[in-house]
Protein backbone atom coordinates (compact mmCIF):
# COMPACT_ATOMS: atom_id res chain seq x y z
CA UNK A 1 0.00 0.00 0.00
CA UNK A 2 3.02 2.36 0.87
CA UNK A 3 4.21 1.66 -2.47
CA UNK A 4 1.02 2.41 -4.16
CA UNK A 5 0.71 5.57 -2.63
CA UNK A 6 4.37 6.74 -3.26
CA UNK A 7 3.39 5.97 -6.92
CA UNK A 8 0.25 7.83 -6.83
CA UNK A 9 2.52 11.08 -5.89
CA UNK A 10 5.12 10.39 -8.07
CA UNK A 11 2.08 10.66 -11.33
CA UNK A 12 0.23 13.85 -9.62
CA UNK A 13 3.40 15.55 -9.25
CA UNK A 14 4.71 14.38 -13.03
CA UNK A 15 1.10 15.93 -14.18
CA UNK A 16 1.51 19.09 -12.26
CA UNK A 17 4.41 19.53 -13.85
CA UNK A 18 3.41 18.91 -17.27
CA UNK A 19 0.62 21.29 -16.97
CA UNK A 20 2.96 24.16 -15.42
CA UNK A 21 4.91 23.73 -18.58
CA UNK A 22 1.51 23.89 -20.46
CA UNK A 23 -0.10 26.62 -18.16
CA UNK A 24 3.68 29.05 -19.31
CA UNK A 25 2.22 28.62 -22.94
CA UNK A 26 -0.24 30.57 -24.21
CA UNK A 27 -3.28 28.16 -25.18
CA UNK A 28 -2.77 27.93 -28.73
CA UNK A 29 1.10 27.43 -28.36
CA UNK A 30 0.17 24.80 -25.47
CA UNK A 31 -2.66 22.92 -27.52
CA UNK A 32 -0.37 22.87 -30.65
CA UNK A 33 2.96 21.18 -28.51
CA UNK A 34 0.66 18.87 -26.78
CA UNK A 35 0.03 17.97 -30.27
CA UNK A 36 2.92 17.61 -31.69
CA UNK A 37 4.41 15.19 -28.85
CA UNK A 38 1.28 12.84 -28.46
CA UNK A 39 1.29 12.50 -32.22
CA UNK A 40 5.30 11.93 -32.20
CA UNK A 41 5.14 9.58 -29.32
CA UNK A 42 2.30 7.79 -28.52
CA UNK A 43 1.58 5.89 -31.46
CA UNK A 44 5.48 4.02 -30.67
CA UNK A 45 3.79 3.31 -27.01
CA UNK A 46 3.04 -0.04 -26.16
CA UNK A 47 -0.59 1.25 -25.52
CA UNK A 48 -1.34 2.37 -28.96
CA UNK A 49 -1.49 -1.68 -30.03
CA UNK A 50 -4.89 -1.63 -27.91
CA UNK A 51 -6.20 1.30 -30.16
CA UNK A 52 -5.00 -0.67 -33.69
CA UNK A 53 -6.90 -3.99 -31.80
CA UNK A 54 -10.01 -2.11 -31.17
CA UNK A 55 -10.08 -0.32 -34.97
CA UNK A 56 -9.26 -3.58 -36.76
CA UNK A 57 -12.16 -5.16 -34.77
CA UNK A 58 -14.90 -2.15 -35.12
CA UNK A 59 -13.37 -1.54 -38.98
CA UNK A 60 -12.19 -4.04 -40.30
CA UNK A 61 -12.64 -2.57 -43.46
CA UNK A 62 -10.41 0.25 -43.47
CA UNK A 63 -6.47 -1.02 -44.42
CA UNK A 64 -3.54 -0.81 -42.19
CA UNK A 65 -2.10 2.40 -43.69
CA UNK A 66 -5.65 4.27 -42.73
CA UNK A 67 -6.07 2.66 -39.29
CA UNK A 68 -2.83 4.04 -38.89
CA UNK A 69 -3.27 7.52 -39.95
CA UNK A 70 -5.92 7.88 -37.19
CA UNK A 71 -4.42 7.13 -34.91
CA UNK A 72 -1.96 9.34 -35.39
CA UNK A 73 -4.23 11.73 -35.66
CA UNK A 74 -6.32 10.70 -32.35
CA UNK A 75 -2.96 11.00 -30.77
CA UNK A 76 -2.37 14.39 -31.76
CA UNK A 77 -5.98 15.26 -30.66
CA UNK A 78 -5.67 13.78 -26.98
CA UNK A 79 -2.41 15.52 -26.84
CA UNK A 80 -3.94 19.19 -27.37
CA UNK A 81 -6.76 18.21 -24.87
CA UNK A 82 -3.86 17.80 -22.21
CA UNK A 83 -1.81 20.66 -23.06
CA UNK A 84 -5.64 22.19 -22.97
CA UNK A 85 -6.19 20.93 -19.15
CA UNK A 86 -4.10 23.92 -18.01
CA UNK A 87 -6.14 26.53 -20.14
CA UNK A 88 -9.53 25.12 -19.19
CA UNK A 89 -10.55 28.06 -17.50
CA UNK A 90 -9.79 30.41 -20.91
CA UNK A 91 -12.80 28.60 -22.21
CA UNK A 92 -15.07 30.72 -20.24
CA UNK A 93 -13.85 34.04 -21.51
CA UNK A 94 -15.95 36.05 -23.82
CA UNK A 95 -13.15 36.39 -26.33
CA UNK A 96 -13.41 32.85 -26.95
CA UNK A 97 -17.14 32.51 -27.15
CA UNK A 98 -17.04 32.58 -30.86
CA UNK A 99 -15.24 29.31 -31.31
CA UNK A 100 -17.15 27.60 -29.02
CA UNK A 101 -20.40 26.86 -31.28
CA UNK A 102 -23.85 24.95 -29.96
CA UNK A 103 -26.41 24.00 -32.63
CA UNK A 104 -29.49 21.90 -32.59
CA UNK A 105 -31.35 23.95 -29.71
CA UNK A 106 -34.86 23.39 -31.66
CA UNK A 107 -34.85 20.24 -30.31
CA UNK A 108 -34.83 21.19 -26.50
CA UNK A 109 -38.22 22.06 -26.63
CA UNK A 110 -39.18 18.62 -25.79
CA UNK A 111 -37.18 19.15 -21.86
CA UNK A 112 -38.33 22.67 -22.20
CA UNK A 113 -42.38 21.16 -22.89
CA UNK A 114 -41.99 18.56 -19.75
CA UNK A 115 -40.59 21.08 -17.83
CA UNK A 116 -37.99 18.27 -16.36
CA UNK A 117 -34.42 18.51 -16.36
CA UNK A 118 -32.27 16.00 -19.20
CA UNK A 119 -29.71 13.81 -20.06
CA UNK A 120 -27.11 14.92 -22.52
CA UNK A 121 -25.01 11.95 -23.40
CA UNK A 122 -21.52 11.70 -25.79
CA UNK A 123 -18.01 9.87 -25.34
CA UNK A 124 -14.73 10.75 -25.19
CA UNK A 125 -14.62 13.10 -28.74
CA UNK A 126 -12.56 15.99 -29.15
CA UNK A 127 -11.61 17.74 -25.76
CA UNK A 128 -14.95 16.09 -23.96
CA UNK A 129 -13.96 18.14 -20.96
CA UNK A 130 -15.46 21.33 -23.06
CA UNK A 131 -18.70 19.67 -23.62
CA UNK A 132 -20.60 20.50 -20.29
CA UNK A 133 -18.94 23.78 -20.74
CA UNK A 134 -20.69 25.26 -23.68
CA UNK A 135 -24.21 24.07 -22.18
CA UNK A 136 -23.39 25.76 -19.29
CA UNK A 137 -22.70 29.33 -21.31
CA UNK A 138 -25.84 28.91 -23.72
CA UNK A 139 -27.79 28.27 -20.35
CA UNK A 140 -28.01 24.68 -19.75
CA UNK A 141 -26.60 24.37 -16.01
CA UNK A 142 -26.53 20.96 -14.90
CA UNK A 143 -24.42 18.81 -13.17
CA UNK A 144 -21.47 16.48 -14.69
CA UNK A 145 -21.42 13.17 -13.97
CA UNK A 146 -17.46 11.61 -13.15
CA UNK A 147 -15.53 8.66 -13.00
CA UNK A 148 -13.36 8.46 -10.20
CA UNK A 149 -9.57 8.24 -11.46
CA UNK A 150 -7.82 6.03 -10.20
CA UNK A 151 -5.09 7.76 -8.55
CA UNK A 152 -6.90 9.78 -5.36
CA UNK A 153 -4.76 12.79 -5.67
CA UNK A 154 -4.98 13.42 -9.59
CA UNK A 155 -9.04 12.71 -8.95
CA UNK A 156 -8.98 15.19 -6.20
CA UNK A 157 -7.21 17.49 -8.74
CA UNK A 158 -9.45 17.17 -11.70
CA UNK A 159 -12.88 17.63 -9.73
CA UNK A 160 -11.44 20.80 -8.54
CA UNK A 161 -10.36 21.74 -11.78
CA UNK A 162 -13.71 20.95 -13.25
CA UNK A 163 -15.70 22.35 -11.24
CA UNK A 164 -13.50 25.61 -11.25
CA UNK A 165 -13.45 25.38 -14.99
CA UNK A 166 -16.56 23.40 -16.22
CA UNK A 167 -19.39 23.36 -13.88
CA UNK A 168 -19.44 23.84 -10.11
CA UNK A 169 -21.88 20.72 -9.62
CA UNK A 170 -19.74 17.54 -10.01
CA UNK A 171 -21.21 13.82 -9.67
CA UNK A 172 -19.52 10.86 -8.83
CA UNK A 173 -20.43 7.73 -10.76
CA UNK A 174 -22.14 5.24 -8.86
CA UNK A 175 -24.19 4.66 -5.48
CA UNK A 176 -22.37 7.51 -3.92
CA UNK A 177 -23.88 10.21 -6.24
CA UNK A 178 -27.57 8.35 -7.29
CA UNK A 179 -28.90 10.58 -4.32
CA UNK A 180 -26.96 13.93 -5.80
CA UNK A 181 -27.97 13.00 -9.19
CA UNK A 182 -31.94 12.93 -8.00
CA UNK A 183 -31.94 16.15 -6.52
CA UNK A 184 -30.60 17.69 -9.66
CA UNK A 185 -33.40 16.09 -12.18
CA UNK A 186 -35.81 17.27 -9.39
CA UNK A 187 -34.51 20.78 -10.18
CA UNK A 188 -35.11 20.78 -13.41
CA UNK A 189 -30.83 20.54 -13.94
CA UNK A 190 -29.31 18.95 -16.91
CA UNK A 191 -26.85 15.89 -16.46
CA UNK A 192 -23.57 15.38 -18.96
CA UNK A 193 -22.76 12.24 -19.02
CA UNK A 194 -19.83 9.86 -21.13
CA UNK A 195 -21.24 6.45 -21.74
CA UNK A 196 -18.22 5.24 -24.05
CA UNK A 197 -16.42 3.61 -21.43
CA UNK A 198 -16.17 -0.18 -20.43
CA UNK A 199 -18.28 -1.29 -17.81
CA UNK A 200 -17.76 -4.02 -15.89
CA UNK A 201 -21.41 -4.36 -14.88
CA UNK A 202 -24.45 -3.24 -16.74
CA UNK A 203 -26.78 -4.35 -20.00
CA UNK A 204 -24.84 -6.51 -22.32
CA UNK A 205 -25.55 -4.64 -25.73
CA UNK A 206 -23.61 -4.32 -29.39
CA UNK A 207 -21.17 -2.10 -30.21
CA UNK A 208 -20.34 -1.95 -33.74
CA UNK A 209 -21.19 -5.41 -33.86
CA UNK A 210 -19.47 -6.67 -30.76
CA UNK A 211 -20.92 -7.54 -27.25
CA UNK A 212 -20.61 -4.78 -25.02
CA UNK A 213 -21.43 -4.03 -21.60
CA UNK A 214 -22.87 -0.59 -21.34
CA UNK A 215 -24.41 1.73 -18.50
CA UNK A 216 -27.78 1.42 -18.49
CA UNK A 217 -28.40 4.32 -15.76
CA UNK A 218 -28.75 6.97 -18.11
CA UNK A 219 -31.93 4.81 -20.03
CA UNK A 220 -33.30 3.74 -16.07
CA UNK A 221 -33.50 7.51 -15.24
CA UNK A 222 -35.45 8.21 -18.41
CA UNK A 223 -37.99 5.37 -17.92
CA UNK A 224 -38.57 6.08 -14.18
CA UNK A 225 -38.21 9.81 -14.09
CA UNK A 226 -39.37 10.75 -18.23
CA UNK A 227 -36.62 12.74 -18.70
CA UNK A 228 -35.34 13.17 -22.21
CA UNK A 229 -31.85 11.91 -23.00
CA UNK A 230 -30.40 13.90 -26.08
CA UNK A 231 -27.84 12.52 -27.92
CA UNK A 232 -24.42 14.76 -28.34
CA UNK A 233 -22.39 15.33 -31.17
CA UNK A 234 -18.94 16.87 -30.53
CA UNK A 235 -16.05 17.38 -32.07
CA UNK A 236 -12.83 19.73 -32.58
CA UNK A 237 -12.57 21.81 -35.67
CA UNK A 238 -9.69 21.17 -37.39
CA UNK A 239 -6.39 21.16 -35.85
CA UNK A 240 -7.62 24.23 -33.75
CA UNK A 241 -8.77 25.14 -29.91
CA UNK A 242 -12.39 25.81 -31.68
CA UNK A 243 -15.19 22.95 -31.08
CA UNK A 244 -18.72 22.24 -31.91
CA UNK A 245 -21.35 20.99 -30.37
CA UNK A 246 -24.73 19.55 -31.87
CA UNK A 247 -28.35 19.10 -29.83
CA UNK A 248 -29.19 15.76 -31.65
CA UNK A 249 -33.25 14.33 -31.12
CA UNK A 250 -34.05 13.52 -27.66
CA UNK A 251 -34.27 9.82 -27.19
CA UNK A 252 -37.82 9.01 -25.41
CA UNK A 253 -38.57 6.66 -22.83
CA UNK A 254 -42.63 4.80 -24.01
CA UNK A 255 -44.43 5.06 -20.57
CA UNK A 256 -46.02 2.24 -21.61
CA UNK A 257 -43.30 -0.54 -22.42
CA UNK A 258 -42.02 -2.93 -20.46
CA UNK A 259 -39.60 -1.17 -18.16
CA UNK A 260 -36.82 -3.50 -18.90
CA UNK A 261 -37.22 -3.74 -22.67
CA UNK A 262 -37.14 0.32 -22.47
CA UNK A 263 -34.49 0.09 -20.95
CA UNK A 264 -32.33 -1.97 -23.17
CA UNK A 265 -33.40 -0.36 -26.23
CA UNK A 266 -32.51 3.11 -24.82
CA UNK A 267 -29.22 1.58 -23.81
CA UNK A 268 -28.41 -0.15 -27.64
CA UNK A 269 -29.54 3.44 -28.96
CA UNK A 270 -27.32 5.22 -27.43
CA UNK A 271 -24.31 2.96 -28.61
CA UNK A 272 -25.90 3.24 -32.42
CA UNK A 273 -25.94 6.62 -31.50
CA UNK A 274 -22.22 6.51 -30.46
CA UNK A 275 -21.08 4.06 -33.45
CA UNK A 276 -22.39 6.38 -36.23
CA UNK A 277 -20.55 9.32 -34.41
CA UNK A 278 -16.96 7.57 -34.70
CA UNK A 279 -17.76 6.30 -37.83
CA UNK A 280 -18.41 9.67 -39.38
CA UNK A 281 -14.79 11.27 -37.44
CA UNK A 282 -12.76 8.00 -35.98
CA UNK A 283 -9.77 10.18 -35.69
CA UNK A 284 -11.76 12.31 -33.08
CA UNK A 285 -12.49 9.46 -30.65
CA UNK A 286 -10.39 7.77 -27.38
CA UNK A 287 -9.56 4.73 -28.92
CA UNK A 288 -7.90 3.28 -26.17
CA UNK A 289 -10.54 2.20 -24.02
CA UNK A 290 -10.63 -1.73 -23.58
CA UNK A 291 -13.67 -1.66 -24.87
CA UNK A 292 -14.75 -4.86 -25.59
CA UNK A 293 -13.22 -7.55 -22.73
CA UNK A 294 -13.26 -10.86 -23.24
CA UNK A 295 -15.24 -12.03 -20.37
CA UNK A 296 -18.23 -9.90 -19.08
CA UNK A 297 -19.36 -9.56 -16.55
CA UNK A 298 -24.25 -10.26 -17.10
C-alpha cells in the first residue's frame, strides 16, 4: 500500500508539472505542442497496439495504412486536450465565445415542454472536458457526472479543476452520487454524461457489432423519471482550440413498455448513437478504451 501511494505522488506531481509547462504557454502554443508530442510519441507506445486492436475489430474494413493515420491523428488530438487541461478556464472568456459553437437547440423544446431537467449523453470526442462547458454558457446548467480516477490525488485534482473550470456541480459515478444526481433532475438541472467507457457491470448490448457491456443508468432515469436523453455530437474543428457541439433528437422513454425492454433499447440506442458518431470522425475518438473484454461480466 506504501508503495502504491508513493506511486500515486510520483504521477500527480509528473502531471503538475506537465501542466505548469503547459499553463507558461499561451493556449494555442500549449494545444499545438501537446500535439505535436502525443502524435510523435504515442503511437510508438506499447498502448497504442490496444487502439490498432479495437479499430481492426470495429473496422475491419479500413487497411492498415488508414487505421494508422488515425491514430496518429487521435494521438495528436488527446495531446492538445492535455496541453488544454491547463487553459480550461480560458474557455469561459468572452473572447473565446465565438469558437465555441452549440447547434441543434430546436430540439430542447421537448425538456423545455416537460418542464424536467435531461440527459445529454456523448463519449470521449474531441476535448470532452469542453462539452458540459458550452451548455453551461448557452444556459443549460446541470451537473457532470465523473468517474473516479484512479489515482486519489490526480481525482482530487481534476474535480477541482472541473468544477472551477466546467461546472461547479460535479457527480460521482455510482451509489455515492444516485442521491446527488436525483436532486438535480428534481430541479429541473441537466446531467452530462460519457457512456463510451467499459463497464464491468451493466446491460450486455452491441457495439459496432461486438458484445458490449454498457451503463444502463442513463436509459433507467429516463424510464422512471421521463426525462429526455439527447444525444451529443462533438467534435474539434480542425487542428484548432475551436469545437462544436450539436443538440441531436431527444431519445424518449414509451411510458407504456415494459420497463426492462425500455431500458435496453434506450441503452443499444445510445451505442448506435455513439457508433455512427466515430464512424463519421474516428480520428476524433479515445480509442484506447478496452472496450470490448473478453469475459463480461451479465
Amino acid at each position: 500500500m506504501a508503495g502504491k501511494a508513493f506511486r500515486h505522488k510520483l504521477e500527480a506531481l509528473a502531471l503538475k508539472a506537465a501542466l505548469g509547462l503547459f499553463g507558461a504557454l499561451p493556449l494555442e502554443r500549449a494545444s499545438g505542442l501537446g500535439a505535436f508530442i502525443a502524435g510523435t510519441l504515442g503511437p510508438r507506445l506499447g498502448v497504442t497496439n490496444r487502439a490498432r486492436a479495437n479499430m481492426a475489430r470495429a473496422m475491419p474494413e479500413l487497411e492498415p495504412a488508414e487505421r494508422e493515420a488515425i491514430i496518429k491523428k487521435m494521438w495528436r488530438n488527446l495531446g492538445r486536450t492535455i496541453g488544454e487541461y491547463a487553459h480550461l478556464h480560458e474557455f469561459q472568456l468572452p473572447a473565446r465565445r465565438n469558437k465555441l459553437g452549440l447547434s441543434g437547440t430546436e430540439n430542447l423544446s421537448v425538456m423545455e415542454e416537460r418542464g424536467k431537467g435531461a440527459i445529454f449523453i456523448s463519449g470521449h470526442f474531441g476535448n470532452w472536458e469542453i462539452a458540459p462547458l458550452i451548455g453551461r454558457l448557452y444556459g443549460l446548467e446541470g451537473a457532470e457526472i465523473y468517474r473516479h480516477a484512479n489515482n486519489p490525488y490526480v481525482d482530487e485534482w481534476m474535480v477541482g479543476l472541473r468544477a472551477r473550470a466546467i461546472t461547479p456541480l460535479q457527480i460521482p459515478k455510482g451509489a455515492k452520487g444516485a442521491r446527488e444526481i436525483l436532486k438535480a433532475l428534481k430541479e429541473k438541472k441537466s446531467l452530462y454524461m460519457l457512456v463510451d467507457q467499459k463497464m464491468n457491470e451493466g446491460l450486455e448490448t452491441t457495439f459496432f457489432g461486438h458484445k458490449a457491456m454498457t451503463t444502463a443508468a442513463p436509459a433507467g432515469l429516463a424510464v422512471r423519471y421521463g426525462v429526455p436523453i439527447y444525444p451529443i455530437s462533438f467534435r474539434r474543428l480542425g487542428e484548432s482550440t475551436g469545437f462544436a457541439m450539436k443538440v441531436n433528437p431527444p431519445i424518449l422513454a414509451d411510458e407504456n413498455a415494459d420497463t426492462f425492454e425500455e431500458i435496453a433499447r434506450i441503452t443499444q440506442a445510445m451505442n448506435d448513437f455513439l457508433e455512427g458518431e466515430i464512424r463519421a470522425h474516428p480520428e476524433q475518438w479515445f480509442w484506447l478504451h478496452n472496450r470490448w473484454p473478453k469475459h463480461p461480466k451479465a
